[in-house]
Protein backbone atom coordinates (compact mmCIF):
# COMPACT_ATOMS: atom_id res chain seq x y z
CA UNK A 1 48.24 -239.29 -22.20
CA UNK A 2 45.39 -239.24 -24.72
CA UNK A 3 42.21 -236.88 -24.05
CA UNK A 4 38.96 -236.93 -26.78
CA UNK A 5 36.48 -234.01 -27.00
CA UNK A 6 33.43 -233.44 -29.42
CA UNK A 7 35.02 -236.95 -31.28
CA UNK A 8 38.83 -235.60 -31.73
CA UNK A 9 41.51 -237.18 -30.05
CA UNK A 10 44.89 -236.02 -29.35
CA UNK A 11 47.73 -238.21 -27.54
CA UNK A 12 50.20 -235.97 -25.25
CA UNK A 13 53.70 -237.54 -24.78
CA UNK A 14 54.52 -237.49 -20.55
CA UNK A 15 57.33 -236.06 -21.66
CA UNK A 16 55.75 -232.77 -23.17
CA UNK A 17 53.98 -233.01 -19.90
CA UNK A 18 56.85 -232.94 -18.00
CA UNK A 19 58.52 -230.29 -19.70
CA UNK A 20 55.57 -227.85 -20.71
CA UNK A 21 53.07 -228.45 -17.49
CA UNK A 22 50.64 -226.75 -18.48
CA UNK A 23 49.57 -227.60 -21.78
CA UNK A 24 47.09 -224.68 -23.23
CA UNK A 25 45.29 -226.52 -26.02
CA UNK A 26 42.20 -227.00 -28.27
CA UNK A 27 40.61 -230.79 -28.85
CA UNK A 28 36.92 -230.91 -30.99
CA UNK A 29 37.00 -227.19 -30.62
CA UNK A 30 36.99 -227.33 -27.44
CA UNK A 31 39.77 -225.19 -25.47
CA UNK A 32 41.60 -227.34 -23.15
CA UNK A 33 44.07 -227.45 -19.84
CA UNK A 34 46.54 -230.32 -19.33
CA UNK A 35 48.48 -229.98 -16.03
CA UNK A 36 50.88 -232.37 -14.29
CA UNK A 37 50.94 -232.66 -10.59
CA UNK A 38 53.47 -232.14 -8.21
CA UNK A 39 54.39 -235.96 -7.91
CA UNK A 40 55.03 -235.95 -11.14
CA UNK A 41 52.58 -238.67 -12.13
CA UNK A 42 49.61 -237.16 -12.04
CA UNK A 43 47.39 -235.56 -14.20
CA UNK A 44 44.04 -233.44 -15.16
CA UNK A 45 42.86 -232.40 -17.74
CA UNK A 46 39.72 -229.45 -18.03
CA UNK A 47 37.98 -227.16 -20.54
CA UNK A 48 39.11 -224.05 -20.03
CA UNK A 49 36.24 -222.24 -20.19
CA UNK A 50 34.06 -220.07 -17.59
CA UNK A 51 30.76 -218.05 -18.58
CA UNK A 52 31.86 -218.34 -22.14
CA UNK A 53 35.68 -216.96 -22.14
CA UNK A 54 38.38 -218.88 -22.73
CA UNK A 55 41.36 -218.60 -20.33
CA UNK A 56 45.10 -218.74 -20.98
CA UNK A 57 46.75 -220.70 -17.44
CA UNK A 58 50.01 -220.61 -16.46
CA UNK A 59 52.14 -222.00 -12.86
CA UNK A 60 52.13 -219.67 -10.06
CA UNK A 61 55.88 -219.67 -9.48
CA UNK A 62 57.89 -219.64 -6.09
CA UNK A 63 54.90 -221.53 -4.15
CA UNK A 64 54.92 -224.47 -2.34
CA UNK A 65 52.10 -226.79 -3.75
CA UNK A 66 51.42 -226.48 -7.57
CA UNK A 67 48.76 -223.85 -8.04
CA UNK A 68 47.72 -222.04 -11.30
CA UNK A 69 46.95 -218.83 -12.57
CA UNK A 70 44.91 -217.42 -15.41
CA UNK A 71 46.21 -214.63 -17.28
CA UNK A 72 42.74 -213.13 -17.54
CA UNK A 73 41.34 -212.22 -14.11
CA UNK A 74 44.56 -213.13 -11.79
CA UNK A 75 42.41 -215.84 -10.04
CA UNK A 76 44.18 -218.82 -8.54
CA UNK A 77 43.68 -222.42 -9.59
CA UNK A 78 44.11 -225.34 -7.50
CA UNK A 79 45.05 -229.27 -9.33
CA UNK A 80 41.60 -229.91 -9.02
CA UNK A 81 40.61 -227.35 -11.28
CA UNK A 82 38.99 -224.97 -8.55
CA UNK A 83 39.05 -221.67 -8.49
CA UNK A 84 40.46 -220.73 -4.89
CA UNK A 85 41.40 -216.95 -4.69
CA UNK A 86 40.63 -214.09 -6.78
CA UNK A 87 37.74 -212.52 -9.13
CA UNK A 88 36.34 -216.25 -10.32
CA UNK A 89 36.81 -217.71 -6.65
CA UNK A 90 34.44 -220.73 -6.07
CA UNK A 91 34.40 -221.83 -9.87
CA UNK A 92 35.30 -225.10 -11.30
CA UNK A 93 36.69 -226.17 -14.36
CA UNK A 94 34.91 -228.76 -16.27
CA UNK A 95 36.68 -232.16 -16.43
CA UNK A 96 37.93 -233.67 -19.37
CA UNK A 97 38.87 -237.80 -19.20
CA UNK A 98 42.25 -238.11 -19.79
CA UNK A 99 43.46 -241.40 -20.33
CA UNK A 100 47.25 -243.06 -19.97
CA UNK A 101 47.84 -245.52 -22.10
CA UNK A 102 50.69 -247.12 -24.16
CA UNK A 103 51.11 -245.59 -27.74
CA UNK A 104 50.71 -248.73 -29.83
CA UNK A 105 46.99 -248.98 -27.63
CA UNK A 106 46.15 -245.50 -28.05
CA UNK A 107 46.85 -245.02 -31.79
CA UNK A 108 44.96 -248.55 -32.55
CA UNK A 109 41.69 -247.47 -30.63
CA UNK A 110 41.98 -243.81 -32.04
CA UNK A 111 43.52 -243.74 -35.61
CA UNK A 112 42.56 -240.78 -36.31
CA UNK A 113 44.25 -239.22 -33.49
CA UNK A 114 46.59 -236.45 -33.10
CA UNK A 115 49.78 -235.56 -31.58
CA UNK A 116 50.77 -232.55 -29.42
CA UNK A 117 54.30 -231.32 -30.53
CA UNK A 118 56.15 -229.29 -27.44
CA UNK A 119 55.25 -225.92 -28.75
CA UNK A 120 53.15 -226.39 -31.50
CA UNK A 121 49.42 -225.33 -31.09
């Protein structure tokens, strides 16, 4: 999975995905949310940003369909990056383009790019 923001690119390995859904990040300076969804295929990717403050997400455990929290105000996130329940209720995260794409495509268009390491930020 490869996301670019403000001219930086980054390439996510699925299976970082898979194992660290979701991925709190920054691209160009810009602070971003990677998330995996419940089929296990897809994914979104948003700034995490609303009226200026950055938030910190993690997965609502023990529910049925993936939903997300933010550490900050307690508000719950749906996949589509909406804000469904809680102080920021009615928001929506901005959308970033995330593309999948083999490696060996990725790294030629974007040579410049970087690679998330599980755990390194």
């Amino acid at each position: 999975m490869g996301v670019t923001v403000n001219g930086a690119s980054k390439a996510y390995p699925f299976d970082a995905l898979v194992r660290h859904s979701p991925i709190i990040d920054d691209v160009g300076g810009i602070p971003i949310l990677l998330v995996l969804g419940d089929d296990k295929r897809s994914v979104r990717a948003y700034e995490r940003v609303v009226d200026g403050r950055k938030l910190e997400f993690f997965v609502k455990p023990h529910v049925a369909e993936l939903s997300l929290a933010d550490a900050e105000t307690g508000s719950t996130w749906s996949f589509a990056g909406s804000a469904i329940k809680g102080a920021l209720t009615g928001r929506q995260l901005k959308k970033v383009a995330v593309l999948n794409d083999y490696w060996f495509d990725w790294k030629a268009y974007h040579p410049q790019t970087a690679v998330y390491e599980l755990g390194a930020r």
